[in-house]
N, C-alpha and C. Protein backbone atom coordinates (compact mmCIF):
# COMPACT_ATOMS: atom_id res chain seq x y z
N UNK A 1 -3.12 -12.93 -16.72
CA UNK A 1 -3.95 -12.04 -15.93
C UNK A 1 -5.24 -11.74 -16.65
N UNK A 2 -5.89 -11.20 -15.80
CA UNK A 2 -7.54 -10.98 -16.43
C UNK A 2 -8.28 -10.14 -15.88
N UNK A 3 -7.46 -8.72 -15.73
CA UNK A 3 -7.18 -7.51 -15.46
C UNK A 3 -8.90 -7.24 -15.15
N UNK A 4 -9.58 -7.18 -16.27
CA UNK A 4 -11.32 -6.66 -16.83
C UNK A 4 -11.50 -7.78 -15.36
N UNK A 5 -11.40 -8.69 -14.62
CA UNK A 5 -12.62 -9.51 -14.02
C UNK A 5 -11.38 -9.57 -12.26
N UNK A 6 -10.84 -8.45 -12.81
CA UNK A 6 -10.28 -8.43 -10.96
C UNK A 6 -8.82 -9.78 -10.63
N UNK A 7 -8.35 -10.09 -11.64
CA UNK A 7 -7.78 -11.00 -11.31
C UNK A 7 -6.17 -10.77 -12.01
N UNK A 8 -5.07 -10.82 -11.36
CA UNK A 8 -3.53 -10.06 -11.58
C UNK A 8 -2.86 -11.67 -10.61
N UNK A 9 -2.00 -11.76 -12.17
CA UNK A 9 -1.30 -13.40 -11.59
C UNK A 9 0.05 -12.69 -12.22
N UNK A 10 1.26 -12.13 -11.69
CA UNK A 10 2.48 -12.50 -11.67
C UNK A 10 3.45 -13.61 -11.72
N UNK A 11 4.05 -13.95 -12.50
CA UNK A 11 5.06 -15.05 -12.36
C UNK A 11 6.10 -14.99 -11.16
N UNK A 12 6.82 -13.81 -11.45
CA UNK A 12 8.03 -13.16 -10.73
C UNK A 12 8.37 -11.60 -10.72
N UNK A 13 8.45 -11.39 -9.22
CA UNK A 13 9.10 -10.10 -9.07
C UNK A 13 10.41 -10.42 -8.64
N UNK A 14 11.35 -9.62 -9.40
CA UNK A 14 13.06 -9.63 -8.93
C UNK A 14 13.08 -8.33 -8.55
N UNK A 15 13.79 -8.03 -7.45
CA UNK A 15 14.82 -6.94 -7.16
C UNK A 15 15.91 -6.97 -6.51
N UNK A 16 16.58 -6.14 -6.72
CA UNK A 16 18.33 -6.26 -6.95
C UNK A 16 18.89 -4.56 -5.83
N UNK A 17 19.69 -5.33 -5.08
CA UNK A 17 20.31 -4.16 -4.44
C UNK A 17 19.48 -3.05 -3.52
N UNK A 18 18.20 -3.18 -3.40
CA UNK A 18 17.58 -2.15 -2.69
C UNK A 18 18.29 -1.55 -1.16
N UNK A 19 18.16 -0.26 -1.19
CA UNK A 19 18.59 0.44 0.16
C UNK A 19 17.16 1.39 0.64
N UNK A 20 17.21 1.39 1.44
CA UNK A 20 16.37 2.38 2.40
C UNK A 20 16.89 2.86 3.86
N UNK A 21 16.99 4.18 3.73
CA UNK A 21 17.80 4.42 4.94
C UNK A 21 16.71 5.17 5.98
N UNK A 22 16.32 5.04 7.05
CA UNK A 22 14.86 5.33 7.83
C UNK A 22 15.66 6.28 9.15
N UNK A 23 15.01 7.17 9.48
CA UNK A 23 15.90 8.15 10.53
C UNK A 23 14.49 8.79 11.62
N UNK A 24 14.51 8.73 13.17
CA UNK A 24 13.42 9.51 13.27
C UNK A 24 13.88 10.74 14.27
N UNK A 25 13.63 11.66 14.14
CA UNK A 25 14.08 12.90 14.62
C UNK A 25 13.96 13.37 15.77
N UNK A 26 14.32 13.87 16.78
CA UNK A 26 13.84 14.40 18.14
C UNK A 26 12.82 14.57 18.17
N UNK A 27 11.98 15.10 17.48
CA UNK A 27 10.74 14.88 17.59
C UNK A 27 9.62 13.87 17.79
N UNK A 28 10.38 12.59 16.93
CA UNK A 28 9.80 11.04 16.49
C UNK A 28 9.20 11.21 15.50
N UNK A 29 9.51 12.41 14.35
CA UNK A 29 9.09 11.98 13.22
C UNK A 29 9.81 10.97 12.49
N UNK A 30 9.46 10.59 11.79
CA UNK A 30 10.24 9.53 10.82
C UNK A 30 10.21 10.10 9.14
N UNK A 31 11.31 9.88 8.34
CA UNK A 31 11.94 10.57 7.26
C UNK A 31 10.71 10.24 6.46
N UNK A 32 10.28 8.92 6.80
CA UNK A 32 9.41 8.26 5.69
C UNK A 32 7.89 8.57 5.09
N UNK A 33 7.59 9.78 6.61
CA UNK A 33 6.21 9.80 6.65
C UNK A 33 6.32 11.16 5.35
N UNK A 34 6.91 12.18 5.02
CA UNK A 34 6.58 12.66 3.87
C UNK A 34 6.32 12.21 2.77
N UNK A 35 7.05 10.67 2.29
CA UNK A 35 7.26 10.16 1.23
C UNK A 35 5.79 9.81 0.77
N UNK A 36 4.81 9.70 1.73
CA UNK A 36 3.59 8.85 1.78
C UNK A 36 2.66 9.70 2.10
N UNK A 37 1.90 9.52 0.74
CA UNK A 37 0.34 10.38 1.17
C UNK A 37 -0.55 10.32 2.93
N UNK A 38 -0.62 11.26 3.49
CA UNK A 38 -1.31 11.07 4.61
C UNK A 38 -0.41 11.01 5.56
N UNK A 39 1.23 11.11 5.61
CA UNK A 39 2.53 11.11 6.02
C UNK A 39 2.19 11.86 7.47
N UNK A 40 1.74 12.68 7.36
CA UNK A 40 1.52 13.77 8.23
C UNK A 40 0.57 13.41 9.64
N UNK A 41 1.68 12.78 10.52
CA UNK A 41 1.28 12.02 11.68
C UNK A 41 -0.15 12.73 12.21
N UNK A 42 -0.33 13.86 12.21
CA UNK A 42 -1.45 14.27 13.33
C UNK A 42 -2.38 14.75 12.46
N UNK A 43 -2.85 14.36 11.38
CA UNK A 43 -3.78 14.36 10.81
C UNK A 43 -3.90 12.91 10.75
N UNK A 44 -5.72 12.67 11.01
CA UNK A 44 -5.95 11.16 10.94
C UNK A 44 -6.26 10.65 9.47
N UNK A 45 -6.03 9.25 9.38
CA UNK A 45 -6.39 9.11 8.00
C UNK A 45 -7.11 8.81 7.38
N UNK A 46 -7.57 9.31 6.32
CA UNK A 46 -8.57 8.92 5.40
C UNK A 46 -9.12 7.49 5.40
N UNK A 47 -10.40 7.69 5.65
CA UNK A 47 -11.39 6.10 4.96
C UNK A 47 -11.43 6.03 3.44
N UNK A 48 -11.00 5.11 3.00
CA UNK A 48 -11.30 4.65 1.48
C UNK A 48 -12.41 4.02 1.48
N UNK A 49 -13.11 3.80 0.69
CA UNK A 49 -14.01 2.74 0.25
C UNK A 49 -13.63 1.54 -0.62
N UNK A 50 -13.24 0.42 0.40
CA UNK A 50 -12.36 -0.81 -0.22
C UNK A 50 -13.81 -1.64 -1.26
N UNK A 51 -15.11 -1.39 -0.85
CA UNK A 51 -15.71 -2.74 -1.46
C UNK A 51 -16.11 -3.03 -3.23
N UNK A 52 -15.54 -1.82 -3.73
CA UNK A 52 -15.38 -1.88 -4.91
C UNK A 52 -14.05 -2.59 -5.80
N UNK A 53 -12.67 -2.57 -4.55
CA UNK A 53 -11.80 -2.53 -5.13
C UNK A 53 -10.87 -3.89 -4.75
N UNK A 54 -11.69 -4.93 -5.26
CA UNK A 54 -11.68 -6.13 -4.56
C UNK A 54 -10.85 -7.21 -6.18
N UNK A 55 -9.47 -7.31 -5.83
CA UNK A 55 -8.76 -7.75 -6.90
C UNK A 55 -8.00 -8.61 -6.25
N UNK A 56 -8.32 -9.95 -6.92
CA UNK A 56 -7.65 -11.69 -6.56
C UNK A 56 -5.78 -10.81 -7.07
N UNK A 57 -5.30 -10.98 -6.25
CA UNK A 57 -3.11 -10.74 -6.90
C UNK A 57 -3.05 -12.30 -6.75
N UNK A 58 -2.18 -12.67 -7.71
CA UNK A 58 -1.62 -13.89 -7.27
C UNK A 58 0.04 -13.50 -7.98
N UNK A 59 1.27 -14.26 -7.21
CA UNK A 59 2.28 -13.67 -7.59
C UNK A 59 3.14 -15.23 -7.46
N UNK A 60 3.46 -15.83 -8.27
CA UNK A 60 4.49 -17.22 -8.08
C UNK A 60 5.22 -16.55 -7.22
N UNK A 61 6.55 -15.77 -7.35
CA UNK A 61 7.96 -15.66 -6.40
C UNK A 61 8.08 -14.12 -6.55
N UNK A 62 8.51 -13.97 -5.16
CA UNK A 62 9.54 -12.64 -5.16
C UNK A 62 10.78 -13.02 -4.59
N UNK A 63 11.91 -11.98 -5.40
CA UNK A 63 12.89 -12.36 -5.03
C UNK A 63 13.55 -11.03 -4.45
N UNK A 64 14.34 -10.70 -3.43
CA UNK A 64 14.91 -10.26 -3.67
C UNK A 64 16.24 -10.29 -2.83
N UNK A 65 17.52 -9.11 -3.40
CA UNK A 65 19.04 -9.67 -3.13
C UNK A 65 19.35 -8.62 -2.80
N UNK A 66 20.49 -9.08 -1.67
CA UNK A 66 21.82 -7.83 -1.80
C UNK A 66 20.68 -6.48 -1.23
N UNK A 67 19.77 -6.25 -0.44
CA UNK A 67 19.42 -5.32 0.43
C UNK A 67 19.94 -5.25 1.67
N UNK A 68 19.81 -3.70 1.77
CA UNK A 68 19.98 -2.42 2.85
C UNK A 68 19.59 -1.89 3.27
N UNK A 69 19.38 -1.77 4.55
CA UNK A 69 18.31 -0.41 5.37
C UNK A 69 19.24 -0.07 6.54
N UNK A 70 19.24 1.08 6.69
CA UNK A 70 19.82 1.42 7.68
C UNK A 70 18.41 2.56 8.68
N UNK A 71 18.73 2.16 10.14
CA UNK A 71 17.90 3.02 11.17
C UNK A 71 18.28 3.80 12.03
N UNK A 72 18.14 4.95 12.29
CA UNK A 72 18.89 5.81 13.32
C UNK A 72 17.75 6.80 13.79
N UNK A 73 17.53 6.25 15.29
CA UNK A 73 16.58 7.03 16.07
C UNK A 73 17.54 7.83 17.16
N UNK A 74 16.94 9.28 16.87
CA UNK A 74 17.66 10.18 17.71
C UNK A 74 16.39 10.80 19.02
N UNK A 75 15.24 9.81 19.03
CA UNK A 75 14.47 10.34 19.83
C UNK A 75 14.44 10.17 21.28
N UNK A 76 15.20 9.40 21.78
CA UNK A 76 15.65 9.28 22.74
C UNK A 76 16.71 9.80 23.63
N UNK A 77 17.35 9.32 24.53
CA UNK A 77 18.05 10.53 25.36
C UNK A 77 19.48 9.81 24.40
N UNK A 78 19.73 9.15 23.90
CA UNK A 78 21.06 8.64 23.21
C UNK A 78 20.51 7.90 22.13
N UNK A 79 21.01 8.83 20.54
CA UNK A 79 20.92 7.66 19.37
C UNK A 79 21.07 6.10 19.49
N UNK A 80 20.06 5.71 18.65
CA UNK A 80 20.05 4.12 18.52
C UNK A 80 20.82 4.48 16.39
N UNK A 81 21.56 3.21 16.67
CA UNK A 81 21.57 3.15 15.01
C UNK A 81 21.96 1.51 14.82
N UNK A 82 20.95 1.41 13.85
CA UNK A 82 20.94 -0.21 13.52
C UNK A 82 21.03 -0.50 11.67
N UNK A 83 22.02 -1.53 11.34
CA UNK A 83 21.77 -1.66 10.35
C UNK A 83 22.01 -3.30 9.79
N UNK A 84 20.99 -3.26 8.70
CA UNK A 84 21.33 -4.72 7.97
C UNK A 84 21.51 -4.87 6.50
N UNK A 85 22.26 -5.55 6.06
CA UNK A 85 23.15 -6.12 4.91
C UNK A 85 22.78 -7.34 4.47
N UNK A 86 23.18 -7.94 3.05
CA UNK A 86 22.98 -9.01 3.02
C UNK A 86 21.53 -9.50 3.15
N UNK A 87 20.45 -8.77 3.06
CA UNK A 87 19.23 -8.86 2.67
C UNK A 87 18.78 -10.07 1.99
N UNK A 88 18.39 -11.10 1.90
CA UNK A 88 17.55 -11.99 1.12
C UNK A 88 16.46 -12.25 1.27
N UNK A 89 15.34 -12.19 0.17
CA UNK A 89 13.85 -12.37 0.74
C UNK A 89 13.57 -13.38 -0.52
N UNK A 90 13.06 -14.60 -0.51
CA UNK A 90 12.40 -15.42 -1.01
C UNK A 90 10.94 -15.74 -0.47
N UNK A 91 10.21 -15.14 -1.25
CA UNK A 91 8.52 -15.55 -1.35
C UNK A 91 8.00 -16.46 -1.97
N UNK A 92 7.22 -17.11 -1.35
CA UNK A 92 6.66 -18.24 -3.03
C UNK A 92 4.92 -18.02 -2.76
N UNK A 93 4.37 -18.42 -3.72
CA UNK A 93 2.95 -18.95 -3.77
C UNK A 93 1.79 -17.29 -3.23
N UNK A 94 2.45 -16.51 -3.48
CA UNK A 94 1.40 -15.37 -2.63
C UNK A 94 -0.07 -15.33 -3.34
N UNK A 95 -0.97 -15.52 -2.44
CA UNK A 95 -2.19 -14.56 -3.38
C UNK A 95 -2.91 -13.63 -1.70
N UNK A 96 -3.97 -13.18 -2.81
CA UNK A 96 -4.81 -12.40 -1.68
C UNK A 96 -6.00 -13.10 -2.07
N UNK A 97 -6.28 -14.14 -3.04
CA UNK A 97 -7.60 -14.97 -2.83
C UNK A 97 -7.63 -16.00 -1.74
N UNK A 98 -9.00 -16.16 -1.13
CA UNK A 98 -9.43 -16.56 0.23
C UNK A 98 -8.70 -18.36 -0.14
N UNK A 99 -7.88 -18.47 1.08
CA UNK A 99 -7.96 -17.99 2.36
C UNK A 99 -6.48 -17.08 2.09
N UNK A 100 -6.11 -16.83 1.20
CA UNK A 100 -4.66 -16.17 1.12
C UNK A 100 -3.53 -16.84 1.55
N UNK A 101 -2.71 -15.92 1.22
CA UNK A 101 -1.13 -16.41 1.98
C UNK A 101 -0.33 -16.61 1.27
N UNK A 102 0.98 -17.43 1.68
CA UNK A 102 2.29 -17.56 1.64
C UNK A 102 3.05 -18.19 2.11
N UNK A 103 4.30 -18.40 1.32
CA UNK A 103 5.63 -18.80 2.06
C UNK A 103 6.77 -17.68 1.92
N UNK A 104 7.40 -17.91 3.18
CA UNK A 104 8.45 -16.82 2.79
C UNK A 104 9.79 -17.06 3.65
N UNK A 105 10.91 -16.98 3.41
CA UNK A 105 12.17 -16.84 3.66
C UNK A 105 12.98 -15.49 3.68
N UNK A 106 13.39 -15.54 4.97
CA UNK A 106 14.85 -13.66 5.00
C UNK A 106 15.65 -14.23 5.78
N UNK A 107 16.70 -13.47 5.23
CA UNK A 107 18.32 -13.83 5.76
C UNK A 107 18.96 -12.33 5.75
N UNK A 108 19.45 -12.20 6.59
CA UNK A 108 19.98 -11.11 6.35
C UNK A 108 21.39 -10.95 7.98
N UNK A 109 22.26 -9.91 7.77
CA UNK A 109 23.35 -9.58 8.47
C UNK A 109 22.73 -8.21 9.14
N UNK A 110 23.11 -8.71 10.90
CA UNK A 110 22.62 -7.15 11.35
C UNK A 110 24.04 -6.38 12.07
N UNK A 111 24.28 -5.25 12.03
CA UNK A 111 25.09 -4.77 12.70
C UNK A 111 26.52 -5.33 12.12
N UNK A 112 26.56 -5.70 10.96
CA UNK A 112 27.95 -6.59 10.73
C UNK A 112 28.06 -7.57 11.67
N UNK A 113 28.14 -8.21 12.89
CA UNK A 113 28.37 -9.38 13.31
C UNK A 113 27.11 -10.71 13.23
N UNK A 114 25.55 -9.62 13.97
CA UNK A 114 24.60 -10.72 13.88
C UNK A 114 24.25 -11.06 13.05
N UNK A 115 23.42 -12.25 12.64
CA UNK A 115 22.74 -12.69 11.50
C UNK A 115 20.99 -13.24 12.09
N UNK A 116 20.19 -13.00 11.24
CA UNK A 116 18.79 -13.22 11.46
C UNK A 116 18.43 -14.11 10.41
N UNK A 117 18.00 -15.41 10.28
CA UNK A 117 17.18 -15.66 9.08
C UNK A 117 15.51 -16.56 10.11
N UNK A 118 14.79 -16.47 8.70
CA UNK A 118 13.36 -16.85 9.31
C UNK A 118 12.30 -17.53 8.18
N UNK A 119 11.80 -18.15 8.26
CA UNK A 119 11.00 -19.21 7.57
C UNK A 119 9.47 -19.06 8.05
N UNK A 120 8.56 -18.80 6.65
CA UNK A 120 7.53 -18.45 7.39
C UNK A 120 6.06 -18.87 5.98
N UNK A 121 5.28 -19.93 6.65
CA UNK A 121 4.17 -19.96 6.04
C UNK A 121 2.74 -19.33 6.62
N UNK A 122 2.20 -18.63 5.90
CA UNK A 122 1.05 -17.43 6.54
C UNK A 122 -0.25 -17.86 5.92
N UNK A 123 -1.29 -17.07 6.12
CA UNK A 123 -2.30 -17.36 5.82
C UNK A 123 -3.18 -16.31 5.80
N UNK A 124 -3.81 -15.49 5.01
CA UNK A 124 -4.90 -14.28 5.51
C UNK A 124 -6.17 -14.39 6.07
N UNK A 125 -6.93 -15.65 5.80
CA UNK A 125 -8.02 -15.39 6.03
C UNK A 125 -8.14 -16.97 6.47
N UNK A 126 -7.98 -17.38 8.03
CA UNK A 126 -8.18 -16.22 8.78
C UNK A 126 -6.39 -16.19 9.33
N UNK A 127 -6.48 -14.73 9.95
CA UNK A 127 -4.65 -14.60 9.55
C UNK A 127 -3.86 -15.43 10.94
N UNK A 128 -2.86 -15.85 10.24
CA UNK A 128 -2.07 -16.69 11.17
C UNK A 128 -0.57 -16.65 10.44
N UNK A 129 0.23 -16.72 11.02
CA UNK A 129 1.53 -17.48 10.80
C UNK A 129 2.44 -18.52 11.23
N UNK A 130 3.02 -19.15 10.50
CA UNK A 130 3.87 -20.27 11.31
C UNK A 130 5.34 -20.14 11.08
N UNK A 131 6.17 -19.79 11.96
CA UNK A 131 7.40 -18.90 11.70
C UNK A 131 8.32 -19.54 12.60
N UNK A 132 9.74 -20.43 12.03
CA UNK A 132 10.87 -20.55 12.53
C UNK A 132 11.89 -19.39 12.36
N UNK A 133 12.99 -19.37 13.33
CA UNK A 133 13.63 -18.49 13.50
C UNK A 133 15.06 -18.73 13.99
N UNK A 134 16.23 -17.97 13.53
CA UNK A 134 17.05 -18.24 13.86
C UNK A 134 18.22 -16.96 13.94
N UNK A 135 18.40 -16.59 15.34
CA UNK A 135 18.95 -15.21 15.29
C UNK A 135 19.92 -15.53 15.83
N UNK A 136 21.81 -14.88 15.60
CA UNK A 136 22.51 -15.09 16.36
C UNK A 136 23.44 -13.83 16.24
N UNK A 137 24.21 -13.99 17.83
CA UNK A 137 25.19 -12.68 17.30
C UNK A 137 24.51 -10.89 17.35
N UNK A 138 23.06 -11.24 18.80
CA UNK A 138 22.66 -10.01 18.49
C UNK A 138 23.28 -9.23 19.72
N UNK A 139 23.78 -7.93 19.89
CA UNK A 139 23.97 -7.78 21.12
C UNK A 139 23.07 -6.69 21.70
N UNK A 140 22.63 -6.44 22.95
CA UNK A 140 21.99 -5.80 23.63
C UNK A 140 22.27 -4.46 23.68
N UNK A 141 23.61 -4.52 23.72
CA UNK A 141 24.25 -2.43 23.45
C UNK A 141 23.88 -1.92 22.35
N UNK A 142 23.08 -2.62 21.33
CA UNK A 142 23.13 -2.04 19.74
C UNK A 142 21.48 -1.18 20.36
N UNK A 143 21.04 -1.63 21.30
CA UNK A 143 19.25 -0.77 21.44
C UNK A 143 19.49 -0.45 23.02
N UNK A 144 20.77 -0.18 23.90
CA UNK A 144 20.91 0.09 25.11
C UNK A 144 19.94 1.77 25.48
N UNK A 145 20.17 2.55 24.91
CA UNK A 145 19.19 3.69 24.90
C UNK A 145 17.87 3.30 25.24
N UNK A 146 17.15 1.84 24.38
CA UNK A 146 15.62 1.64 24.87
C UNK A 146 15.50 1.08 26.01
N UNK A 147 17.08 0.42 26.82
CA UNK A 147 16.36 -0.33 27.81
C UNK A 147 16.47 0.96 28.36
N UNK A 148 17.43 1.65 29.19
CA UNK A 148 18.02 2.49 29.91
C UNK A 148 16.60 3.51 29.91
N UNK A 149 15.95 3.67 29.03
CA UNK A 149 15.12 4.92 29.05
C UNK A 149 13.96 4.07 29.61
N UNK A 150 13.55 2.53 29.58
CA UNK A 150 12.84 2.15 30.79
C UNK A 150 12.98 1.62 31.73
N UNK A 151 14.23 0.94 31.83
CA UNK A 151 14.95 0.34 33.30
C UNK A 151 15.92 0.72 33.26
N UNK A 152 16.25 1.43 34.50
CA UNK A 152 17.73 1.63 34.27
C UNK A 152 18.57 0.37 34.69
N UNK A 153 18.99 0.06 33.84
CA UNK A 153 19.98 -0.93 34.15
C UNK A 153 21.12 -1.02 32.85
N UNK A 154 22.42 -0.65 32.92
CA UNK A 154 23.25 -0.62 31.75
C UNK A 154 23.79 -2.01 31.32
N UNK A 155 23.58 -2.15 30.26
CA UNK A 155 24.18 -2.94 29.74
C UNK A 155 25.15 -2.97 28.28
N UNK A 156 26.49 -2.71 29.05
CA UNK A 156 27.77 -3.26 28.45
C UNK A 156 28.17 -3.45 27.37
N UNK A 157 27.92 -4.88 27.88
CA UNK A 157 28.41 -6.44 26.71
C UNK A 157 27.49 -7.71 26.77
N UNK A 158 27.59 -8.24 26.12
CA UNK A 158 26.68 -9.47 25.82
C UNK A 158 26.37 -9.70 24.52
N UNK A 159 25.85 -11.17 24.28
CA UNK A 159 25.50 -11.67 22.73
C UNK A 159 24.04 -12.66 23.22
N UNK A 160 23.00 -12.07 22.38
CA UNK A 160 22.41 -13.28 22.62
C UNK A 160 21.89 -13.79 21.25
N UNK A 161 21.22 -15.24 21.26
CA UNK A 161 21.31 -16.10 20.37
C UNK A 161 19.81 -16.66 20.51
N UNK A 162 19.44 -17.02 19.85
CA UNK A 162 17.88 -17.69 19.89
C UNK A 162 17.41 -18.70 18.74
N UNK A 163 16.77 -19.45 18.67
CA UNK A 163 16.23 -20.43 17.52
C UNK A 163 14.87 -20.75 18.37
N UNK A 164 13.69 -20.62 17.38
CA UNK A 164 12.54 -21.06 17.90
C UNK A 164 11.44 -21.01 16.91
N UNK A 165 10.51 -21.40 17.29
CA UNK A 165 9.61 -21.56 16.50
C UNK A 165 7.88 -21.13 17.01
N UNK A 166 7.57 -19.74 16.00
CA UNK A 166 6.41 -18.68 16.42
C UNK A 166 5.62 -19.39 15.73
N UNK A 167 4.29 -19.32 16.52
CA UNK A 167 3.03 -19.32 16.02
C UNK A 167 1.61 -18.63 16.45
N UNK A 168 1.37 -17.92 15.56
CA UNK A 168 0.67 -16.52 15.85
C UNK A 168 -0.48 -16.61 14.49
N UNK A 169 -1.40 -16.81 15.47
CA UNK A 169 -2.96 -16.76 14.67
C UNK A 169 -4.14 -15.57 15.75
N UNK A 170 -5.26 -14.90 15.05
CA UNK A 170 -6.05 -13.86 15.70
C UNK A 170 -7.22 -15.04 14.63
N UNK A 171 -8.05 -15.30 15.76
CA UNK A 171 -9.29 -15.94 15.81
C UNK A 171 -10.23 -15.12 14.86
N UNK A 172 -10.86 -15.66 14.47
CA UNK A 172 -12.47 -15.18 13.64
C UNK A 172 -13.14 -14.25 13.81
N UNK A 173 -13.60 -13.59 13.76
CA UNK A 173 -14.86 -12.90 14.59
C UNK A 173 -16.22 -13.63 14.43
């Protein structure tokens, strides 16, 4: 690294076991917004002045294992609660020098039955991604509260399954 001329090259970040448990309240606050300066939804937020603070990151790999988050929104007319296990995130190649980007890999277990993993090379400048996907085992009753509160229509039972392949770029100015 070469800290004095703006420039931070990482080999590897590891982390191990992370949990985060996220909750949002009848209200629709969310647990998280105290944790974070400016947290405080109805105050708007501060302008920084970025053009001073202009630092190349470059990072070989992140790794990380064995993550947890759990979600439980009570803002609706019936709790939603969702959770995933089995967390894996493999990053390679990140920087934030032009044009930026990445590769990246997640796997993870939702709800104990589904599984999600996804493959994804990005780009910042200008930003795009190219993202395979492979979800199975999700069912529709695990977020029935969001349909119901805009269509009513109940739903039960069901599994659905998907594999495809996203590609999502925002043009130049």
């Amino acid at each position: 690294s070469q800290v004095l001329k703006g420039k931070i090259h990482l080999r590897q970040i590891a982390i191990t076991s992370p949990q985060v448990t996220i909750s949002r309240d009848k209200k629709g606050q969310l647990n998280l917004q105290a944790a974070f300066p400016g947290g405080d939804s109805k105050k708007s937020p501060a302008k920084k002045d970025t053009s001073s603070m202009k630092v190349a990151l470059a990072v070989d790999e992140v790794i990380l294992d064995g993550g947890k988050a759990s979600f439980t929104d009570s803002s609706g007319s019936s709790p939603v609660t969702l959770a995933v296990d089995n967390v894996s995130v493999r990053a390679r190649n990140l920087t934030t020098q032009a044009p930026g980007g990445g590769t990246g890999d997640i796997s993870c277990r939702l709800n104990k039955t589904g599984s999600l993993s996804a493959n994804a090379v990005f780009t910042l400048q200008p930003l795009s991604a190219d993202i395979r996907l492979d979800a199975a085992g999700f069912e529709p009753a695990w977020v029935q509260p969001y349909i119901i509160d805009t269509v009513p229509i109940l739903v039960r039972r069901g599994v659905l399954s998907t594999k495809g392949h996203i590609t999502l770029a925002r043009p130049e100015n």
